[in-house]
Protein backbone atom coordinates (compact mmCIF):
# COMPACT_ATOMS: atom_id res chain seq x y z
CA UNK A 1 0.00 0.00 0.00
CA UNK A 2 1.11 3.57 -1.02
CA UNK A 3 2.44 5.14 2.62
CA UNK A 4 -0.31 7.17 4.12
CA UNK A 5 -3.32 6.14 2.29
CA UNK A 6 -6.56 4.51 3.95
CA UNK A 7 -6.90 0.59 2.65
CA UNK A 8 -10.66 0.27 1.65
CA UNK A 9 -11.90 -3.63 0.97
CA UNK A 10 -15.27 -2.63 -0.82
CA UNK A 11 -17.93 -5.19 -1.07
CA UNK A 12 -19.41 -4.79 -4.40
CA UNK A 13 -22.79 -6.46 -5.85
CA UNK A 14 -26.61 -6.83 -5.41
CA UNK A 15 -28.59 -6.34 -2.47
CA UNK A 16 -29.36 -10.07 -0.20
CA UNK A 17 -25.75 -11.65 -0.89
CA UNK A 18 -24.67 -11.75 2.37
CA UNK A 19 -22.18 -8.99 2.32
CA UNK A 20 -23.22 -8.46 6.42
CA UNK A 21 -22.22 -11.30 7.49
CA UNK A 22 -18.83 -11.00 5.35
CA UNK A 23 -17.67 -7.67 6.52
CA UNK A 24 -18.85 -8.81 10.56
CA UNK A 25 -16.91 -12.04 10.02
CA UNK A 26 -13.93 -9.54 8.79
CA UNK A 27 -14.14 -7.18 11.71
CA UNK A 28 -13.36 -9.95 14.02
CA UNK A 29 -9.71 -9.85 12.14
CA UNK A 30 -7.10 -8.05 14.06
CA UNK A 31 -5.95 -5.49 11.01
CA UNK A 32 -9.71 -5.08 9.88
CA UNK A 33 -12.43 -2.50 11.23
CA UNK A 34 -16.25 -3.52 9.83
CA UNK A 35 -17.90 -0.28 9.10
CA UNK A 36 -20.60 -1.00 7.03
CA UNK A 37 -22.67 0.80 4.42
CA UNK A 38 -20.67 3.85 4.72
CA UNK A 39 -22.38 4.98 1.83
CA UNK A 40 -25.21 5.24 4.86
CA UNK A 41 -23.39 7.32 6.95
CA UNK A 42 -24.31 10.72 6.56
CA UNK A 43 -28.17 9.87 6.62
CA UNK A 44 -28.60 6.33 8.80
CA UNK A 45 -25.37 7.47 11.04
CA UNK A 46 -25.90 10.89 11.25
CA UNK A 47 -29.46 12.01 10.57
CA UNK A 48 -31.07 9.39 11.71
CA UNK A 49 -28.30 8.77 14.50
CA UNK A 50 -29.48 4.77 14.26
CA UNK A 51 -27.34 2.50 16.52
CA UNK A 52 -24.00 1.55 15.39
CA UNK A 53 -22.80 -2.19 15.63
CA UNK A 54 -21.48 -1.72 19.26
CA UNK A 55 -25.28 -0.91 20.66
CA UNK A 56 -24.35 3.02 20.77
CA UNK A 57 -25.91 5.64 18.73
CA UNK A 58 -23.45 6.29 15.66
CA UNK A 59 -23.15 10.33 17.30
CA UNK A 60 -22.12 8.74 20.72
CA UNK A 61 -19.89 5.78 19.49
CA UNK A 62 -16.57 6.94 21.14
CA UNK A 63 -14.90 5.67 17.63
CA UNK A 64 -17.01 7.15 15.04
CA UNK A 65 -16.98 10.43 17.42
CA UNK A 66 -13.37 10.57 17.34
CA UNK A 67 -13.80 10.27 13.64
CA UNK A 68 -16.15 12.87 13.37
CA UNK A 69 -13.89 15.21 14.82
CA UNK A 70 -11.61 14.94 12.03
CA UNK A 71 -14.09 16.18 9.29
CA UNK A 72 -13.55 19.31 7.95
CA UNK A 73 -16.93 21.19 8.49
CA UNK A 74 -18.08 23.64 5.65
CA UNK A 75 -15.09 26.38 5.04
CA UNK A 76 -12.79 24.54 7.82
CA UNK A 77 -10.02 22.73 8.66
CA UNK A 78 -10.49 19.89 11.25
CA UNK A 79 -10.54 21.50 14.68
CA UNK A 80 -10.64 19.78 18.09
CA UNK A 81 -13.00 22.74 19.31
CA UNK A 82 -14.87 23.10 16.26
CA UNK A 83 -15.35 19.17 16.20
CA UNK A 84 -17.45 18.64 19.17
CA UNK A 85 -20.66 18.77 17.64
CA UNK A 86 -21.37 16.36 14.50
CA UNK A 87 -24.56 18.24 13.54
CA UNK A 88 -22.08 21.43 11.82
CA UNK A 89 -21.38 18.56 9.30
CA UNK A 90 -24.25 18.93 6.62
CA UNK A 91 -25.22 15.38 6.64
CA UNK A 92 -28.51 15.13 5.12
CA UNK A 93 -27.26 17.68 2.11
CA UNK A 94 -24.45 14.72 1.58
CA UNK A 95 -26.96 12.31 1.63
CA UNK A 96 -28.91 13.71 -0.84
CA UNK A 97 -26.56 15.08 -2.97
CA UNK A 98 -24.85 11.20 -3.31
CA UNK A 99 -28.18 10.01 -3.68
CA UNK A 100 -28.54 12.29 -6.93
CA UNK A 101 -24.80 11.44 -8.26
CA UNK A 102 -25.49 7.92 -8.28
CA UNK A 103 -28.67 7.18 -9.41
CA UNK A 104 -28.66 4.48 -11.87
CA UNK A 105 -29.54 6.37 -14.50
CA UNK A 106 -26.40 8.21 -14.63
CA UNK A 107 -25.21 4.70 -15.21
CA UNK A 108 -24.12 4.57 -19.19
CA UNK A 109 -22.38 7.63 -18.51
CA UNK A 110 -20.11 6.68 -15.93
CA UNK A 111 -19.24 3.98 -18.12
CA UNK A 112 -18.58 5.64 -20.90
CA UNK A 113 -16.23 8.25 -18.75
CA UNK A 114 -14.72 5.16 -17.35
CA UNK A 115 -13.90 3.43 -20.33
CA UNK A 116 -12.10 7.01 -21.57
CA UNK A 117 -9.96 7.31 -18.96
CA UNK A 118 -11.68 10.09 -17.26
CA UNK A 119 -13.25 10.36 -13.91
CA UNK A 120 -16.47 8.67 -14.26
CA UNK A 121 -18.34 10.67 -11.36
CA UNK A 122 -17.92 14.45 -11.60
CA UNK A 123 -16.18 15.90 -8.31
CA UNK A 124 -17.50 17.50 -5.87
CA UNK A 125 -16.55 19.44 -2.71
CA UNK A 126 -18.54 16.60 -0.53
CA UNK A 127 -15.67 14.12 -1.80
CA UNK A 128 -13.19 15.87 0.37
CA UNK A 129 -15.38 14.88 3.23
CA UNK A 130 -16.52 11.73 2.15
CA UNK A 131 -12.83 11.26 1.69
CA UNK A 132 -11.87 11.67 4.79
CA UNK A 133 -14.08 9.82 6.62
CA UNK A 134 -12.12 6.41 5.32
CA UNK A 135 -8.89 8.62 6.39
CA UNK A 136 -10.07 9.21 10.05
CA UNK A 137 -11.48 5.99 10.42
CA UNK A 138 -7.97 4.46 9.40
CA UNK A 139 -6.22 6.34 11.73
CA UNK A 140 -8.77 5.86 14.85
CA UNK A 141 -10.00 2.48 14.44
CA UNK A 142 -7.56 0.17 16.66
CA UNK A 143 -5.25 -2.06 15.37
CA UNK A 144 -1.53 -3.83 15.86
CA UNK A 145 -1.44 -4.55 12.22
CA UNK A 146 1.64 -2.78 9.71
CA UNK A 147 0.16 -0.42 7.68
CA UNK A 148 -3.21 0.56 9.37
CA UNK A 149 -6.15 -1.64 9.29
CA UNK A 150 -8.57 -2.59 6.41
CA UNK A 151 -11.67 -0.66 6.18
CA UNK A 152 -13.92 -3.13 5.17
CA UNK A 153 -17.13 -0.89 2.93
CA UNK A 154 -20.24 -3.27 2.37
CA UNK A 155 -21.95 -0.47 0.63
CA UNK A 156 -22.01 -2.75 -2.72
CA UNK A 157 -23.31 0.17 -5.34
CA UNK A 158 -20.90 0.11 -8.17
CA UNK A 159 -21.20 3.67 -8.45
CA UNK A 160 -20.02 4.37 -4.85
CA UNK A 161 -17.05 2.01 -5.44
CA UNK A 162 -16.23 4.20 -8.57
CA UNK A 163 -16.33 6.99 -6.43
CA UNK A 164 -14.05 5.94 -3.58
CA UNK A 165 -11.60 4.78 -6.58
CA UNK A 166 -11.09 8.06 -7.45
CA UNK A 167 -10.74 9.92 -4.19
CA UNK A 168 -7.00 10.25 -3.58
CA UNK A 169 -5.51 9.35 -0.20
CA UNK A 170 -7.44 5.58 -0.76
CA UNK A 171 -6.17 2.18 -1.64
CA UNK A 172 -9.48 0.74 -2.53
CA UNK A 173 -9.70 -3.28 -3.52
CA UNK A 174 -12.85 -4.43 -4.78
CA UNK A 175 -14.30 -7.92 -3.61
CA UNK A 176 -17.36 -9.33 -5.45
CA UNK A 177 -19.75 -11.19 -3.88
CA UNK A 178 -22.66 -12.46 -5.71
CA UNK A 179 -25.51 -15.63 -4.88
CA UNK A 180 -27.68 -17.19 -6.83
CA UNK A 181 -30.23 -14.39 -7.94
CA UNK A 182 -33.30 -16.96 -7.38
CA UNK A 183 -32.21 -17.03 -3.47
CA UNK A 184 -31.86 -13.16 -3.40
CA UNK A 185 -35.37 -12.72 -5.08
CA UNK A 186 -37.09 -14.94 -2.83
CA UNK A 187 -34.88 -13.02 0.34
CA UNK A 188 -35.70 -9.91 -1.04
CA UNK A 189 -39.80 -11.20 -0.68
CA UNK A 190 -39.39 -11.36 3.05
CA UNK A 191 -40.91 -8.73 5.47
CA UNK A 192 -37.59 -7.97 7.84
CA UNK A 193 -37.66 -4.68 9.58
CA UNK A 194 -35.64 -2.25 8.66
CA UNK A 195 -32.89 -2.32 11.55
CA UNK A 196 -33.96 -4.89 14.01
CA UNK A 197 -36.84 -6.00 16.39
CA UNK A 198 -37.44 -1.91 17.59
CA UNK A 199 -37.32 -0.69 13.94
CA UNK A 200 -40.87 -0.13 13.01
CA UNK A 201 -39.83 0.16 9.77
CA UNK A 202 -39.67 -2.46 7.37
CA UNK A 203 -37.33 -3.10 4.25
CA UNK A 204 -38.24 -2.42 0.84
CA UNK A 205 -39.77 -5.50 -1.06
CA UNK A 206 -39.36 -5.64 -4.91
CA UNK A 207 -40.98 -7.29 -6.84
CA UNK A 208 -38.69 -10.49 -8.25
CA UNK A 209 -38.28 -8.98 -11.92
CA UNK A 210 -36.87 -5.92 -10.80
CA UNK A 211 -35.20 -7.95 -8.00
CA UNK A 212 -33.63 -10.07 -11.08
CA UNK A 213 -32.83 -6.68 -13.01
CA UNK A 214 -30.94 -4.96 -10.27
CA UNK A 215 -28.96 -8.24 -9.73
CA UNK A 216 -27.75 -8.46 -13.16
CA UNK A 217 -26.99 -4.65 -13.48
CA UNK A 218 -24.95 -4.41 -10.52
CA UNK A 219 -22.87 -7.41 -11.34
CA UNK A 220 -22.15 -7.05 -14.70
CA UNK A 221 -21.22 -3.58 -13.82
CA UNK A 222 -19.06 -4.76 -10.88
CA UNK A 223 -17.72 -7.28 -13.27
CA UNK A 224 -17.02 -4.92 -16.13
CA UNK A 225 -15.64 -2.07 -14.00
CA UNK A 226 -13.27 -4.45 -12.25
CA UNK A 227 -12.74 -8.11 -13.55
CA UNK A 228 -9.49 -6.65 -15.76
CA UNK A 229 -8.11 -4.58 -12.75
CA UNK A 230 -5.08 -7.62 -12.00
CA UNK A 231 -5.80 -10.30 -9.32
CA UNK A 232 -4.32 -7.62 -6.39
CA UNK A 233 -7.34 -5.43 -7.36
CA UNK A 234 -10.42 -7.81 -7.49
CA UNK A 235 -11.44 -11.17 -6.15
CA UNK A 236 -14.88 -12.59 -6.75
CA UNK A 237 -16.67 -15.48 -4.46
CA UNK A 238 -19.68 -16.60 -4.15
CA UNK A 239 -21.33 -16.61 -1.12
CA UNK A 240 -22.54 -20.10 -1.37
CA UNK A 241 -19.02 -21.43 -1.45
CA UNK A 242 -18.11 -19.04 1.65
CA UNK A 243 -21.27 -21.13 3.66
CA UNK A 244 -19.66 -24.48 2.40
CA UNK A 245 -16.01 -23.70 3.63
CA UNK A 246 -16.25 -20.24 5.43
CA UNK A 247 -12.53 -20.81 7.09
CA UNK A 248 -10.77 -21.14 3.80
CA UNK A 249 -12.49 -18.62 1.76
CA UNK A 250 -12.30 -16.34 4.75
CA UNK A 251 -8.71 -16.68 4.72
CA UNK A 252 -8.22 -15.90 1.15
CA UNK A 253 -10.20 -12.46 1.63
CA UNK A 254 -7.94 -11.61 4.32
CA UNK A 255 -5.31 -12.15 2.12
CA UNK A 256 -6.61 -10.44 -0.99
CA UNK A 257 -6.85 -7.41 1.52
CA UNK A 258 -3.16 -7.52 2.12
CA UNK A 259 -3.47 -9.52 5.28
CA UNK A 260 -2.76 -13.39 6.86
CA UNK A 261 -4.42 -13.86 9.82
CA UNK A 262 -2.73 -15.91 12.66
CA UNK A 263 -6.46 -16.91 14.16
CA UNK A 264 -10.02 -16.70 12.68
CA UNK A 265 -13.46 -16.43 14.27
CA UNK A 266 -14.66 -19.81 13.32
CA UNK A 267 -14.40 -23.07 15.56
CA UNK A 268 -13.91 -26.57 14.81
CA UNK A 269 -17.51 -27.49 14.92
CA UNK A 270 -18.15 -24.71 12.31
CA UNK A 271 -19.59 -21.72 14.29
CA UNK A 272 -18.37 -18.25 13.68
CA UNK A 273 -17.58 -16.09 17.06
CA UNK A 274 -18.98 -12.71 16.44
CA UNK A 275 -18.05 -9.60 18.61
CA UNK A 276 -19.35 -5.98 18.29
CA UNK A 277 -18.18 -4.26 15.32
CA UNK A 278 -18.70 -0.47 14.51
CA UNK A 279 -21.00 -0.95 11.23
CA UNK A 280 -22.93 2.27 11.02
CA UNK A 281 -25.72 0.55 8.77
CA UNK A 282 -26.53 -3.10 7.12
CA UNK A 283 -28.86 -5.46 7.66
CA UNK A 284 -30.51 -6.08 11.47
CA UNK A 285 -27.80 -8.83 11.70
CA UNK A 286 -25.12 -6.61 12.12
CA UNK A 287 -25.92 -6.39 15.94
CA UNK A 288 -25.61 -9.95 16.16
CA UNK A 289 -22.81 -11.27 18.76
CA UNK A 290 -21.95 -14.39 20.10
CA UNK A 291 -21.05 -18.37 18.89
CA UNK A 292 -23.35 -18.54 15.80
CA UNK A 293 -24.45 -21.13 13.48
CA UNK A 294 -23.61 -20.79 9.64
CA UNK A 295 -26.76 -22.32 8.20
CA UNK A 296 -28.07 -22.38 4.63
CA UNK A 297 -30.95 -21.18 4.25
CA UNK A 298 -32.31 -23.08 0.96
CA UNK A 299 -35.93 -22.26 1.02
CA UNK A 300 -36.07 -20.62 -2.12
CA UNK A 301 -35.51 -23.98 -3.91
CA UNK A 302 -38.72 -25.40 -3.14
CA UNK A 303 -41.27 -22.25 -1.93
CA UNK A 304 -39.77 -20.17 -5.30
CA UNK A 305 -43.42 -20.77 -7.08
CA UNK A 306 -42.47 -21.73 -10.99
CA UNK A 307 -43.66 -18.39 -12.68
CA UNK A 308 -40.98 -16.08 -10.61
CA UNK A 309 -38.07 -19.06 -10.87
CA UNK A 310 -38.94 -18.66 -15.13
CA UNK A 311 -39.21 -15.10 -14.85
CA UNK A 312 -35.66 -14.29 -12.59
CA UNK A 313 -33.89 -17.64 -14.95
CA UNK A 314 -34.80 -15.20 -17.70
CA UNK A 315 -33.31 -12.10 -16.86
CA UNK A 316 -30.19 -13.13 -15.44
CA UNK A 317 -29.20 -15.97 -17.57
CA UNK A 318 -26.70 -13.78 -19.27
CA UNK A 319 -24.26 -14.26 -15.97
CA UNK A 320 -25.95 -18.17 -14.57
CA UNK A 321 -23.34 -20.08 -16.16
CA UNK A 322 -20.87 -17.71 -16.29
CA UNK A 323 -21.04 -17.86 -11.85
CA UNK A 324 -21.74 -21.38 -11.75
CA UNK A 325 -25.72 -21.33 -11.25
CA UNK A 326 -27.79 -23.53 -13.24
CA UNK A 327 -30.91 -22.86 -14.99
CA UNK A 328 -32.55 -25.11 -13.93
CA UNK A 329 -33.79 -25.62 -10.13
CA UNK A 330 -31.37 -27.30 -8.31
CA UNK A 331 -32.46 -30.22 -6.42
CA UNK A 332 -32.88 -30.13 -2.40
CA UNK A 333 -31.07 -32.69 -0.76
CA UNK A 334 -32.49 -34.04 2.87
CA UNK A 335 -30.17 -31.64 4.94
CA UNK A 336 -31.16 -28.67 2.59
CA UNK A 337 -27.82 -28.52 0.43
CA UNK A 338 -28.03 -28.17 -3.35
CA UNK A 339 -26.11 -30.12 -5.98
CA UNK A 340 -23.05 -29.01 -6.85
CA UNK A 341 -22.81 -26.05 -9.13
CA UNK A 342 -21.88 -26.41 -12.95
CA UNK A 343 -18.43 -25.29 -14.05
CA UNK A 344 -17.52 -22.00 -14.57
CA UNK A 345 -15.77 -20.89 -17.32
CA UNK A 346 -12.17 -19.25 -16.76
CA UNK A 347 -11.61 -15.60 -16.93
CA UNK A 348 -9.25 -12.90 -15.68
CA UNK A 349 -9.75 -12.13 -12.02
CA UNK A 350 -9.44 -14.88 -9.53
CA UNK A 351 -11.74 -16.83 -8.04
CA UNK A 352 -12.97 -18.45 -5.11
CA UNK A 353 -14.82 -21.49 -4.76
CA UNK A 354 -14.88 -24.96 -6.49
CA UNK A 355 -16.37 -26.61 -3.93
CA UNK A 356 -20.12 -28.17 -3.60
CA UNK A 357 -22.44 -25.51 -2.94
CA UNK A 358 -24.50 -25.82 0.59
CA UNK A 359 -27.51 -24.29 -0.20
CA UNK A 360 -27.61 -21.79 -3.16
CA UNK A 361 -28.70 -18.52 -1.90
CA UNK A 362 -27.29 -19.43 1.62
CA UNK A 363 -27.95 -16.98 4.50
CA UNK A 364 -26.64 -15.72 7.59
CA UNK A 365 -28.00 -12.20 7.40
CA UNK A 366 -31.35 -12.50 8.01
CA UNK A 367 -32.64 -11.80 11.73
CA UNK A 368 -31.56 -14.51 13.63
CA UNK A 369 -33.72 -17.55 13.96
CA UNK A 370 -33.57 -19.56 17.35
CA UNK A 371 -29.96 -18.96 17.21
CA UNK A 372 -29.06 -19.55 13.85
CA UNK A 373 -28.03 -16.43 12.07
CA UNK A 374 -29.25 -17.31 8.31
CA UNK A 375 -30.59 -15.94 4.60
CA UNK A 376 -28.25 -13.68 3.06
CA UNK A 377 -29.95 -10.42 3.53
CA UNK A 378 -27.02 -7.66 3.29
């Protein structure tokens, strides 16, 4: 890593593929701080002030208020005296101003700007701050690893990751995760509220052919923004083979993010130790702590009706084989694992998984069921 510049592992992909569960399993790594959506922040963190992953509003977290204090306000240069109240920062203007940057249809023409060479997302004077949030947080966030810890970003918008690439002062790497879009339609039917069992609120619920669309937008964009970036820059895995061997493809993240981990959060009988992170916003099962069960969560393969299965094979059959998925339903074993995935064909990038698949569309990020964290939600 360039000296003085904040690593950044960003979870790119669609929505319900389990990127919670990755980035808490991460921020049990010594060298790796799990902060979420961080493309959440300024609205869920600081508007909202919603609770952070240690149980403390995001404004009262002693680490995210020590980062606060480093932001540059409107006009200023960080100040410990200026810093002490997080409301001078105009949060909901960022988070509405992103919101308008990277809608999706600004799409072609960030592509277009990125295939030219040129910065695909205009500037702005919020990407000084936005900036230096990933900065701050490097320098706060506690750590006894060489060369600062990874900031692991679950955000997953392609055009977010675009925009961290560009900011300077940031060594970003991107890691895809995708699942089988069948599983994330059917997760994506679920009524989960919004941010746990207090949240009155609940999650959106689209219907599955826009479900399908926005999972084959955002990862053949991932894949097309990416894939030719060199094996140090990108690594895709699928979050099925993660649930079927979580230790070794756990380990190969860590060291895709420049890291080898002497111990990891999983035991021998295959639960994964979670402690409080400081993710600022995700899916409910970001509070989750404790010994927890990895369990797939194959429901979709036999309560997926056969109109929606036809409709979601449809739309994203352009990238089924090209992940591994097959067309057609995959057949439910008695312990709820699928058959094994077909082959995928080689192509630049590396990556992980050639394994059997334990349940396509596995889960762990759904709220937790008597115990058993489970259905990819993040």
């Amino acid at each position: 890593m360039p000296a003085g510049r904040a690593r950044v592992l960003y979870l790119a992909g669609s929505g319900r593929s389990g990127s919670t569960l990755v980035t808490t399993m991460l921020g049990q790594l010594d060298g790796f701080v799990a902060a979420g959506e961080l493309r959440y922040l300024w609205q869920r963190g600081l508007v909202e002030n919603r609770l952070c992953g240690c149980g403390q509003p995001v404004r009262d977290c002693p680490l995210w208020s020590a980062v606060l204090r480093d932001l540059p306000g409107p006009d200023e240069t960080p100040s410990d005296a200026a810093l002490s109240d997080a409301g001078r920062i105009d949060a909901a203007g960022i988070a509405g101003r992103l919101r308008s940057r990277l809608r999706m249809r600004g799409l072609p023409g960030m592509l277009r700007r990125h295939r030219a060479g040129r910065p695909a997302i205009d500037r702005h004077p919020d990407d000084e701050v936005i900036g230096a949030v990933y900065r701050a947080l490097a320098r706060h966030a506690p750590t006894l690893a060489a060369g600062g810890p990874v900031i692991v970003d679950s955000s997953k918008l392609p055009p977010y990751g675009l925009l961290l690439d560009g900011l300077p002062g940031l060594d970003v790497r991107v890691l895809h995760l995708v699942r089988d879009p069948r599983a994330t339609a059917y997760s994506w039917r679920r009524r989960r509220r919004l941010d746990g069992p207090a949240d009155d609120r609940l999650m959106s619920r689209p219907p599955v052919w826009k479900a399908a669309l926005l999972w084959l937008v955002w990862n053949v964009t991932t894949r097309r923004l990416w894939s030719a970036a060199g094996p140090d820059r990108y690594l895709r895995i699928r979050y099925e083979d993660l649930v079927a061997d979580p230790a070794a493809v756990l380990r190969r993240i860590a060291r895709f993010a420049g890291s080898d981990p002497v111990e990891l959060p999983i035991t021998p009988d295959g639960l994964v130790r979670l402690a409080p992170t400081h993710s600022v916003a995700g899916n409910p099962s970001r509070h989750r702590v404790g010994a927890v069960p990895i369990s797939p969560d194959a429901e979709w393969i036999g309560k997926l009706s056969g109109r929606p299965y036809a409709v979601v094979t449809a739309i994203a059959a352009p990238l089924l084989r090209r992940f591994g998925y097959p067309l057609r339903r995959p057949p439910a074993t008695q312990t709820g694992a699928t058959a094994a995935p077909t082959p995928r064909p080689a192509e630049p990038g590396p990556v992980v998984g050639a394994g059997p698949v334990v349940g396509a569309g596995s889960g762990v990020e759904a709220e937790p069921v008597a115990g058993v964290v489970r259905g990819g939600e993040g």
